[in-house]
Protein backbone atom coordinates (compact mmCIF):
# COMPACT_ATOMS: atom_id res chain seq x y z
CA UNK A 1 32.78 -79.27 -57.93
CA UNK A 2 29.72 -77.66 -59.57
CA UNK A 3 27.42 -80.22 -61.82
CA UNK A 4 27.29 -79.94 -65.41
CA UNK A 5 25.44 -77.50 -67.52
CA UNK A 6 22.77 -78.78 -69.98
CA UNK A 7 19.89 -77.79 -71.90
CA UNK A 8 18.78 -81.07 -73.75
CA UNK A 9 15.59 -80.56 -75.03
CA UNK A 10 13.98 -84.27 -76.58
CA UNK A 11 10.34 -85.25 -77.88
CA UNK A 12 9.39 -88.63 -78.31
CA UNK A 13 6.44 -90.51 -79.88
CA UNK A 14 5.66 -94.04 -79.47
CA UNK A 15 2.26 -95.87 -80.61
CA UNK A 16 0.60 -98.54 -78.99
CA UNK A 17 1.10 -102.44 -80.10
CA UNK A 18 -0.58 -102.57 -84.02
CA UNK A 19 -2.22 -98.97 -82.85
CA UNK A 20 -4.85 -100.38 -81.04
CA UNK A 21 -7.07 -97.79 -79.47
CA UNK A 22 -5.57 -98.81 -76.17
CA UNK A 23 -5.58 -95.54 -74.43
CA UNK A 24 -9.10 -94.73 -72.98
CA UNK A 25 -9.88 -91.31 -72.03
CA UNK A 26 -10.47 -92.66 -68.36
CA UNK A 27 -6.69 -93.71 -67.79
CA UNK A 28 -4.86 -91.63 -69.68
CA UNK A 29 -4.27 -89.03 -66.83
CA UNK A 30 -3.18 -91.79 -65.27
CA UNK A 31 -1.01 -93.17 -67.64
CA UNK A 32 0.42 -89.75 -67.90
CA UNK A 33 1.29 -89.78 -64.43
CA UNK A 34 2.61 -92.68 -64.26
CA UNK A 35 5.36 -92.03 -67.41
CA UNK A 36 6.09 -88.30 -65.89
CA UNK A 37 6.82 -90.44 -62.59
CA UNK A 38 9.10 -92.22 -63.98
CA UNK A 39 10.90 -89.25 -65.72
CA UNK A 40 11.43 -87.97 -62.42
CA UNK A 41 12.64 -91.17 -61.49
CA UNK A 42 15.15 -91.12 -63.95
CA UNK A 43 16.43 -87.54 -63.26
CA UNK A 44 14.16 -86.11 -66.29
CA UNK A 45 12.11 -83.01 -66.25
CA UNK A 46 9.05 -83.17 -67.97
CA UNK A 47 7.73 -80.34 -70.08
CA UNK A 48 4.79 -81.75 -71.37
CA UNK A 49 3.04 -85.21 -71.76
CA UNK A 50 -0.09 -85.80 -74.43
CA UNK A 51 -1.63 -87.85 -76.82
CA UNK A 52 -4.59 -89.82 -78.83
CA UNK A 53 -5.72 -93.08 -77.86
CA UNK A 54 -3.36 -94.83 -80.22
CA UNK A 55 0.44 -92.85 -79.04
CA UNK A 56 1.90 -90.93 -76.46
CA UNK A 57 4.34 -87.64 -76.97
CA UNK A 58 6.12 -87.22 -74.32
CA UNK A 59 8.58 -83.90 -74.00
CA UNK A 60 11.50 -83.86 -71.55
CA UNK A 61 14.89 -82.55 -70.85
CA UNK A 62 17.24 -85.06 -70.19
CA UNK A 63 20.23 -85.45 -68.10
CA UNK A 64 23.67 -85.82 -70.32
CA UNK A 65 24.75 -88.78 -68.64
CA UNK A 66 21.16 -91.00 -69.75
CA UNK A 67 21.18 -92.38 -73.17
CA UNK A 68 17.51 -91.38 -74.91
CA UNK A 69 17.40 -94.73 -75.73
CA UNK A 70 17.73 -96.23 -72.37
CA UNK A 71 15.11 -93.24 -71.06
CA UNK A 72 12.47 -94.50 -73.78
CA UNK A 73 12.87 -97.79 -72.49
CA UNK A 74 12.76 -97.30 -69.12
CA UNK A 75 9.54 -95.01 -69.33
CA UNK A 76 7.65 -97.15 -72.18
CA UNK A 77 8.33 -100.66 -69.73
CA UNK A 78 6.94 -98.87 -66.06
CA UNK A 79 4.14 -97.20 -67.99
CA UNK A 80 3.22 -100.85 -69.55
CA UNK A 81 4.28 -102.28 -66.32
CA UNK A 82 0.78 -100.07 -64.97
CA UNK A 83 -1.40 -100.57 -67.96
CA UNK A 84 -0.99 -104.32 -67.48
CA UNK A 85 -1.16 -105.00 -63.29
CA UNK A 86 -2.83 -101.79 -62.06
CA UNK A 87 -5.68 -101.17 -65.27
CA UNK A 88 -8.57 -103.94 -66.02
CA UNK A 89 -8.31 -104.14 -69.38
CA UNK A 90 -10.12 -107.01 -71.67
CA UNK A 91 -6.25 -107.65 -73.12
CA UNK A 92 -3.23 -107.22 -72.63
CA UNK A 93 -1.78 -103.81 -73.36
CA UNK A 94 1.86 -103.68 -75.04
CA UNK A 95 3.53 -100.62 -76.90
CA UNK A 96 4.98 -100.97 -80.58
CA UNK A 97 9.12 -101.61 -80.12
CA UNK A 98 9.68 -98.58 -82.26
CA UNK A 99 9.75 -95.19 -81.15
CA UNK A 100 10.59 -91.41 -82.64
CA UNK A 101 12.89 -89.15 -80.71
CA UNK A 102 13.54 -85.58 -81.66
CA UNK A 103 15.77 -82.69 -80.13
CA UNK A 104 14.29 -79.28 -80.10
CA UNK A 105 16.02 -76.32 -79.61
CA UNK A 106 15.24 -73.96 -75.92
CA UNK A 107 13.76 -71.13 -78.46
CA UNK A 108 11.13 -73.98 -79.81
CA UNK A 109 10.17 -75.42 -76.49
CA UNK A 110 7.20 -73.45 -75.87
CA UNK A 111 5.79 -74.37 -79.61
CA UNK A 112 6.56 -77.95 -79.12
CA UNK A 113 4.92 -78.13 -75.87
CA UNK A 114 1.91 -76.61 -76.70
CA UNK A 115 1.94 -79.31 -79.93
CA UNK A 116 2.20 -82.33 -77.01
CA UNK A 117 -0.75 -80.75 -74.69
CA UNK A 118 -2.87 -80.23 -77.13
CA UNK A 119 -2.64 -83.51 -79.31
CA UNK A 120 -6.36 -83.79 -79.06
CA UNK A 121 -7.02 -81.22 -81.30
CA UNK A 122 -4.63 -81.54 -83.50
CA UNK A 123 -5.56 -85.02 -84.47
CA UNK A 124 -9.07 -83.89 -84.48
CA UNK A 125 -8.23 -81.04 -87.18
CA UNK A 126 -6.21 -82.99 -89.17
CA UNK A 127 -2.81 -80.06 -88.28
CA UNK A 128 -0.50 -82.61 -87.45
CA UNK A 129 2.95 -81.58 -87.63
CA UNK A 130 4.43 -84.43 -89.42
CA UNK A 131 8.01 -84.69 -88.46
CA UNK A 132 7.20 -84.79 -84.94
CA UNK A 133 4.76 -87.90 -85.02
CA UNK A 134 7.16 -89.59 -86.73
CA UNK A 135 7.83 -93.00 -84.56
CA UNK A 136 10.16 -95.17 -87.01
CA UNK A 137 12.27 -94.69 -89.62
CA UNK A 138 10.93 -96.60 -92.04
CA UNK A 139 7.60 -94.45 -92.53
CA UNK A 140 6.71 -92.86 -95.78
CA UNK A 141 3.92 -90.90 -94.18
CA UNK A 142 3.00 -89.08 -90.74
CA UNK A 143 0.58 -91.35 -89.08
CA UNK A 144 -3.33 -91.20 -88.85
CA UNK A 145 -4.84 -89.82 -85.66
């Protein structure tokens, strides 16, 4: 029996508890690691992981059979899991419950992965793309870097 076909392409945002500036330059490769770890984990292949210190994008293909709900879940809790027993921090680090999931089409992976990598910049330069750092649906506007 041969395994299912599938191209599903998802980005997702998520921002830190109240968007603290929880995520230091010094731990975020490691807090990177740690959530593309857990995508393996979960059968995921990750395409790209970035952010600013106040959210994560993470972009992933996803296995049919995983709901993106349970995947957000699953990668937001280990990746706290870390912040909280492995990182000294001088509090407690939690993300917000919300999160923003979009599903991008195979020609528009290359744009959106280049958006996630280089998050940095774009926050710096004020050329956020507006739809895609959406993380609930009850915002008016695209969020401040």
């Amino acid at each position: 029996m041969t395994a299912p076909y599938h191209q599903l392409f998802v980005h997702c945002v998520w921002t830190t508890f109240n968007r603290l500036p929880l995520i230091a330059p010094k731990i975020e490769k490691c807090l990177y690691a740690v959530i593309a770890a857990k995508c393996e984990d979960l059968n995921c292949h990750v395409i790209a992981v970035g952010g600013v210190k106040d959210h994560v994008h993470l972009f992933v293909r996803v296995p049919p059979a995983l709901a993106v709900a349970e995947f957000v879940q699953q990668v937001k809790g280990a990746s706290s899991h870390f912040m909280n027993h492995e990182v000294v921090l001088d509090h407690a680090f939690k993300w917000q419950n919300g999160y923003g999931a979009f599903t991008v089409s195979k020609r528009s992976v290359e744009t959106v992965a280049a958006y996630v990598q280089n998050q940095k910049v774009h926050h710096a330069e004020g050329r956020m793309i507006s739809e895609l750092e959406r993380v609930g649906a009850d915002e008016d506007s695209s969020p401040s870097g």
